[in-house]
PDB file of N, CA and C in Angstrom:
ATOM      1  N   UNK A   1      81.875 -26.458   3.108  1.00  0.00           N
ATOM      2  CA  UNK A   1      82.679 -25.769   4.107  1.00  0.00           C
ATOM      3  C   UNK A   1      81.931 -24.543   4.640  1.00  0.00           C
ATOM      4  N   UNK A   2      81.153 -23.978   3.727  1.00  0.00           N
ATOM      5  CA  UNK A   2      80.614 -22.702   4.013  1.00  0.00           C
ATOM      6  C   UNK A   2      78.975 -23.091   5.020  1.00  0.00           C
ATOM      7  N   UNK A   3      78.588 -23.981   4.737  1.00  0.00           N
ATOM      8  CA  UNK A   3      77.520 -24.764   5.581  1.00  0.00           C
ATOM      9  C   UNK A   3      77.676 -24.890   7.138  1.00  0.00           C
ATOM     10  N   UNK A   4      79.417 -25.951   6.945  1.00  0.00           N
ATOM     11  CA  UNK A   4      80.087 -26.209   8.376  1.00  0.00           C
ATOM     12  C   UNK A   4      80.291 -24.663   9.162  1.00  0.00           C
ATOM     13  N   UNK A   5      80.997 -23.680   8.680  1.00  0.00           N
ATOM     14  CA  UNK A   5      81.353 -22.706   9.286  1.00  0.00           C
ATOM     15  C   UNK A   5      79.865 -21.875   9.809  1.00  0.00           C
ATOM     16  N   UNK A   6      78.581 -21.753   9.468  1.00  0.00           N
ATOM     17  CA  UNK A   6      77.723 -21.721   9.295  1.00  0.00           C
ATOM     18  C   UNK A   6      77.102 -21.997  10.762  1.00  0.00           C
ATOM     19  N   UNK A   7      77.002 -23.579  11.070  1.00  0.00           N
ATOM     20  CA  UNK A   7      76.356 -23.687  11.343  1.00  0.00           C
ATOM     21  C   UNK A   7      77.128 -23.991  12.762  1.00  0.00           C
ATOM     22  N   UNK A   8      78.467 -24.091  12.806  1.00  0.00           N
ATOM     23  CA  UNK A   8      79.544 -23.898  13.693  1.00  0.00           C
ATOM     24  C   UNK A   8      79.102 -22.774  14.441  1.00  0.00           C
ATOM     25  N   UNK A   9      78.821 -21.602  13.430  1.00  0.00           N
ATOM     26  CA  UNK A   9      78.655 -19.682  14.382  1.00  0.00           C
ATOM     27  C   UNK A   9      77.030 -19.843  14.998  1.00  0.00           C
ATOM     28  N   UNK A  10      76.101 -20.467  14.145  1.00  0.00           N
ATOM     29  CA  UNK A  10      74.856 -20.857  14.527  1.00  0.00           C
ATOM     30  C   UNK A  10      75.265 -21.675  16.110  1.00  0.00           C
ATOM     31  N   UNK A  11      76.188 -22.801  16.483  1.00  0.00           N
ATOM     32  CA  UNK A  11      75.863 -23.422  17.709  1.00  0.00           C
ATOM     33  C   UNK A  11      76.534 -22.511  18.827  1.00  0.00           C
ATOM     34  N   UNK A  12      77.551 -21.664  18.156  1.00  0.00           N
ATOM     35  CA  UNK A  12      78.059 -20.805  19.423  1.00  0.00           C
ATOM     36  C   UNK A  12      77.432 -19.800  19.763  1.00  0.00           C
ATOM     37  N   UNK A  13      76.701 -19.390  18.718  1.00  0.00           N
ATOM     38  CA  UNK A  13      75.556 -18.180  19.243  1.00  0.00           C
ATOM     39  C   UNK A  13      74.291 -18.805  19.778  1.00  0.00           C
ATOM     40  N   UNK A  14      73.842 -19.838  20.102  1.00  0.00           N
ATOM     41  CA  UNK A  14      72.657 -20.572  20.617  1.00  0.00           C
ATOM     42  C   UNK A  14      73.335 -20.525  21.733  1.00  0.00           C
ATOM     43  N   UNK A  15      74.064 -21.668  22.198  1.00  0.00           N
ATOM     44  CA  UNK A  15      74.921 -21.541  23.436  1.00  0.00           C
ATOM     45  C   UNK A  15      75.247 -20.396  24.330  1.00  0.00           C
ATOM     46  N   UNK A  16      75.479 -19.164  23.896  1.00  0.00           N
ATOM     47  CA  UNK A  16      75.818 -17.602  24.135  1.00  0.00           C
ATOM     48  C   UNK A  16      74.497 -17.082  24.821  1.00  0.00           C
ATOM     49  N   UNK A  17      73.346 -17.657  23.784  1.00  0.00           N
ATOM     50  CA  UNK A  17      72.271 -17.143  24.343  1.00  0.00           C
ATOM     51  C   UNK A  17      71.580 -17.536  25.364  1.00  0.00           C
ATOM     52  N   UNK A  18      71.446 -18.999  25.215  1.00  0.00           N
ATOM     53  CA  UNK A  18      70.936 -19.843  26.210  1.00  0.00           C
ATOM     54  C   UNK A  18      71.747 -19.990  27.687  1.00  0.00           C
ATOM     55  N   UNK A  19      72.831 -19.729  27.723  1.00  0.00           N
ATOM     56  CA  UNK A  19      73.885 -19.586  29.259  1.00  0.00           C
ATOM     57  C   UNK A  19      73.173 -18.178  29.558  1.00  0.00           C
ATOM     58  N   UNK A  20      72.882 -16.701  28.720  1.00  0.00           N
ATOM     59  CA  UNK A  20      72.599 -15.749  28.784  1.00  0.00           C
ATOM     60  C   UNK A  20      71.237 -15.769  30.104  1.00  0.00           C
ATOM     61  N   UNK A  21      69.759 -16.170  29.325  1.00  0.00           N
ATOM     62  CA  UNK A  21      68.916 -16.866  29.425  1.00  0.00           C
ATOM     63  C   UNK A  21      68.472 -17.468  31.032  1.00  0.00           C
ATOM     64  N   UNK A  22      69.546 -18.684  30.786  1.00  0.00           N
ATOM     65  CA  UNK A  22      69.787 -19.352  32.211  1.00  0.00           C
ATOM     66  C   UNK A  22      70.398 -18.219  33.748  1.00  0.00           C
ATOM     67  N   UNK A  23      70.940 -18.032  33.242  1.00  0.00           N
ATOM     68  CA  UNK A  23      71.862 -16.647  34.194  1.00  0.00           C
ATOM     69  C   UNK A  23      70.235 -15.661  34.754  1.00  0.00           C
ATOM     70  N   UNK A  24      69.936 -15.251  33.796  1.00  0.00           N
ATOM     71  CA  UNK A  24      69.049 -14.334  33.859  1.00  0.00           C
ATOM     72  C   UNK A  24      67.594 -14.933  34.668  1.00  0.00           C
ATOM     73  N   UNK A  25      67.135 -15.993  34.343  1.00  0.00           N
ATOM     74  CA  UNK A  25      66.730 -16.676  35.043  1.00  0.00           C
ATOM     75  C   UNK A  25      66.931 -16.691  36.361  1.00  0.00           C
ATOM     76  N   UNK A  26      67.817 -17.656  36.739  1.00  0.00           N
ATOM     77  CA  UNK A  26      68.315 -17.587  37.852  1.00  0.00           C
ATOM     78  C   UNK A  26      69.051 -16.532  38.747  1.00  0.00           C
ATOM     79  N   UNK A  27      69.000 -15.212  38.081  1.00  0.00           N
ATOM     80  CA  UNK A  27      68.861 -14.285  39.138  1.00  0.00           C
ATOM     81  C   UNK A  27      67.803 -13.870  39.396  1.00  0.00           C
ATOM     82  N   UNK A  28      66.571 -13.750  38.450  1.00  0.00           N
ATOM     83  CA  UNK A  28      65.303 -13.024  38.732  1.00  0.00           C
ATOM     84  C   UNK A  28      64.507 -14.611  40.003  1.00  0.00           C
ATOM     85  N   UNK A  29      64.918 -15.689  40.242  1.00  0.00           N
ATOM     86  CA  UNK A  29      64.469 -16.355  41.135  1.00  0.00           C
ATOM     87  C   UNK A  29      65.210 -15.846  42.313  1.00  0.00           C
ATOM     88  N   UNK A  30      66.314 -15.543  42.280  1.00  0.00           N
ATOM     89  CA  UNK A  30      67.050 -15.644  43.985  1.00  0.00           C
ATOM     90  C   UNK A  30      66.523 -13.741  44.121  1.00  0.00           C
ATOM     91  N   UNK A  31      66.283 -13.311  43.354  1.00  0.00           N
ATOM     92  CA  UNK A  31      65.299 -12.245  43.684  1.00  0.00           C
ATOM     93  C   UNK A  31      64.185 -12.560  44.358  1.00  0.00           C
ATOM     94  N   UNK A  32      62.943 -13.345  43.571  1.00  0.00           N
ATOM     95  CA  UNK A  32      61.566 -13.470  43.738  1.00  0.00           C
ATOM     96  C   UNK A  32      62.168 -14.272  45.524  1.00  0.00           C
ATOM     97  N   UNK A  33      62.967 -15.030  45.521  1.00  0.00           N
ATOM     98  CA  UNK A  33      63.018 -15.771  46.798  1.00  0.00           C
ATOM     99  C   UNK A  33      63.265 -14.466  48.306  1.00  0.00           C
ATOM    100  N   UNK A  34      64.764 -14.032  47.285  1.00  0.00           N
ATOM    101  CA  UNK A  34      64.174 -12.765  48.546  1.00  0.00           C
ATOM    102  C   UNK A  34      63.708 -11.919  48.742  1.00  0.00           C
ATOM    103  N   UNK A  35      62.558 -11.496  48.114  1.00  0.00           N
ATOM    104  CA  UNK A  35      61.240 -10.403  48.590  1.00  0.00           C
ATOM    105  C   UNK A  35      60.648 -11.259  49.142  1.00  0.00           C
ATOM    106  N   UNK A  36      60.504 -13.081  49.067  1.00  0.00           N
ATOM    107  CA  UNK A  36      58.795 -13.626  49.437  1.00  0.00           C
ATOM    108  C   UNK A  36      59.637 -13.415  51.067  1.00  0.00           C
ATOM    109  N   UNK A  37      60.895 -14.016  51.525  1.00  0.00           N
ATOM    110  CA  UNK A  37      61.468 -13.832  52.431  1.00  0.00           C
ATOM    111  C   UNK A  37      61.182 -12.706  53.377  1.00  0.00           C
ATOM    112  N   UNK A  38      61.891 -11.572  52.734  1.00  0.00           N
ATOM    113  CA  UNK A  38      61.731 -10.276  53.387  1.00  0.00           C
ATOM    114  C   UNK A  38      60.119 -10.396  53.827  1.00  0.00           C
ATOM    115  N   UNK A  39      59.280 -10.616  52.904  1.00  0.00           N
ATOM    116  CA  UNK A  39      57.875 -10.512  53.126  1.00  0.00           C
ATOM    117  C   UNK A  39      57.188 -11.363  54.002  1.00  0.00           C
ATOM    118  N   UNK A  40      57.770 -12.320  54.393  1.00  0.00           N
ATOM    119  CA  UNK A  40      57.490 -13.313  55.326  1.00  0.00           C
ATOM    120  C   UNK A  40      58.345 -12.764  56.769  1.00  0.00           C
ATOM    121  N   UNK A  41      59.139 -12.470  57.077  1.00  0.00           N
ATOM    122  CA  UNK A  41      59.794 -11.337  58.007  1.00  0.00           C
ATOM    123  C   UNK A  41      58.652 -10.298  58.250  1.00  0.00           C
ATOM    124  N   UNK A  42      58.034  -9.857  57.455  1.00  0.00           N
ATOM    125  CA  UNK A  42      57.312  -8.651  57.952  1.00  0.00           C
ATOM    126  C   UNK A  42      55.990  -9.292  58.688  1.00  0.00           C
ATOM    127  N   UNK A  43      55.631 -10.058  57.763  1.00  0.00           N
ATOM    128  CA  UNK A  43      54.468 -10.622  58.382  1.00  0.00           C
ATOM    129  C   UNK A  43      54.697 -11.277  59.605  1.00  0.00           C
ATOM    130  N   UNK A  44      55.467 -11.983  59.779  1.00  0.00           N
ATOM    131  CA  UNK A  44      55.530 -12.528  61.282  1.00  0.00           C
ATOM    132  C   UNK A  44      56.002 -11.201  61.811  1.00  0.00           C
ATOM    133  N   UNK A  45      56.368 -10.242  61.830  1.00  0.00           N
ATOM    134  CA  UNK A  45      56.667  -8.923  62.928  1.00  0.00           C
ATOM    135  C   UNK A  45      55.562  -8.770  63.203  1.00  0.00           C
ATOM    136  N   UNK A  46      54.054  -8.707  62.282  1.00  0.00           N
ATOM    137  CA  UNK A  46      52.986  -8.095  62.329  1.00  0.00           C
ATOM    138  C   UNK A  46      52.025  -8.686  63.104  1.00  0.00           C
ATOM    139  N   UNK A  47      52.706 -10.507  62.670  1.00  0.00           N
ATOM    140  CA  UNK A  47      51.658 -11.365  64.133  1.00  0.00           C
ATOM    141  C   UNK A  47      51.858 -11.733  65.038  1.00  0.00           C
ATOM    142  N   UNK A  48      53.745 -11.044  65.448  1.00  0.00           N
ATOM    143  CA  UNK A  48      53.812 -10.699  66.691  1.00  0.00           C
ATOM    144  C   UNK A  48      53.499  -9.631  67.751  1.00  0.00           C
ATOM    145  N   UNK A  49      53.263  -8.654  66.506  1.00  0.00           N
ATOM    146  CA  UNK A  49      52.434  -7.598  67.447  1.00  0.00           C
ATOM    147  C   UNK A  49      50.977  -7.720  67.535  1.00  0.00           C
ATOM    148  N   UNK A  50      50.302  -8.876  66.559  1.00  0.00           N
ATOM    149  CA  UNK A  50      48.808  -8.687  66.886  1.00  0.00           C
ATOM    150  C   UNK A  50      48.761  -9.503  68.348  1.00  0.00           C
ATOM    151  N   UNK A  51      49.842 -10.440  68.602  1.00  0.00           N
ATOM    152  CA  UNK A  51      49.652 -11.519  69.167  1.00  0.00           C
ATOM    153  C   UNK A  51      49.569 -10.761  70.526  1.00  0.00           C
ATOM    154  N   UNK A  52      50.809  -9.567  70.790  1.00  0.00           N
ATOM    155  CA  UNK A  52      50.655  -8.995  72.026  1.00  0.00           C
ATOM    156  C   UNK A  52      49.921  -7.805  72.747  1.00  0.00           C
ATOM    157  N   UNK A  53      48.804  -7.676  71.268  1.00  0.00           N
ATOM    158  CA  UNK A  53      47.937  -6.797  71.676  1.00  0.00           C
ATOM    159  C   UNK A  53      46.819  -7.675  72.402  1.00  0.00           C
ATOM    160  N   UNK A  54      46.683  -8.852  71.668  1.00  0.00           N
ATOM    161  CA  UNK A  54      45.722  -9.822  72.015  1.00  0.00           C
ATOM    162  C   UNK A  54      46.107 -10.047  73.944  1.00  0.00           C
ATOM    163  N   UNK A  55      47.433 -10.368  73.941  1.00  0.00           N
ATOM    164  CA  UNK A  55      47.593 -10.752  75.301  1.00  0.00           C
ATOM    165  C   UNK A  55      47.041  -9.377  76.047  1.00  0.00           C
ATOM    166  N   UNK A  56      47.652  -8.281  76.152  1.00  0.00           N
ATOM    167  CA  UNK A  56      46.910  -7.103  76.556  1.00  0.00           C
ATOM    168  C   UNK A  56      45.706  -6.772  76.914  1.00  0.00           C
ATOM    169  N   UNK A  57      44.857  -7.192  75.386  1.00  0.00           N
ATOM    170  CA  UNK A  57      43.502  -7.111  75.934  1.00  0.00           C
ATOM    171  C   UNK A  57      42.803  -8.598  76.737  1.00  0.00           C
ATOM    172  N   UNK A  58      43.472  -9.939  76.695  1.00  0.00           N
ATOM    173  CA  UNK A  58      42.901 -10.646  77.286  1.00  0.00           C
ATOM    174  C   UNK A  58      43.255 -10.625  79.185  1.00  0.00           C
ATOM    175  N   UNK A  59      44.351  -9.849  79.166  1.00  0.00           N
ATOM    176  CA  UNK A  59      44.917  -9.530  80.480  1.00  0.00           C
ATOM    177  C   UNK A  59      43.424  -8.166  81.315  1.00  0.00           C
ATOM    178  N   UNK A  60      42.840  -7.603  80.511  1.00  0.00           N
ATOM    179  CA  UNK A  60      42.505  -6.211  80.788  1.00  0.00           C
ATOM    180  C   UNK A  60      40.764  -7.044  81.108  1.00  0.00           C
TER     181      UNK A  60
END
């Protein structure tokens, strides 16, 4: 009995941890997703302004 109860607190604390784990996980991705985002936003701002310096000087 003392085995069962045992190993009963052993599967609910694995479980506890591993949902923990997963969670944690999956917020540090929908993070990493939105900085590459944001960071992909900047960069196209940046090669839209190289793009219209380019027109500028091919106009000149």
């Amino acid at each position: 009995m003392k085995n069962y109860l045992f190993l009963s607190l052993f599967i609910l604390f694995f479980q506890g941890c591993s949902s923990k784990i997963q969670d944690s996980v999956t917020k540090s991705t929908i993070e990493d997703n939105t900085y590459l985002i944001e960071k992909l936003i900047q960069k196209e701002k940046e090669i839209n302004e190289l793009n219209k310096k380019l027109e500028e000087c091919e106009k000149n």
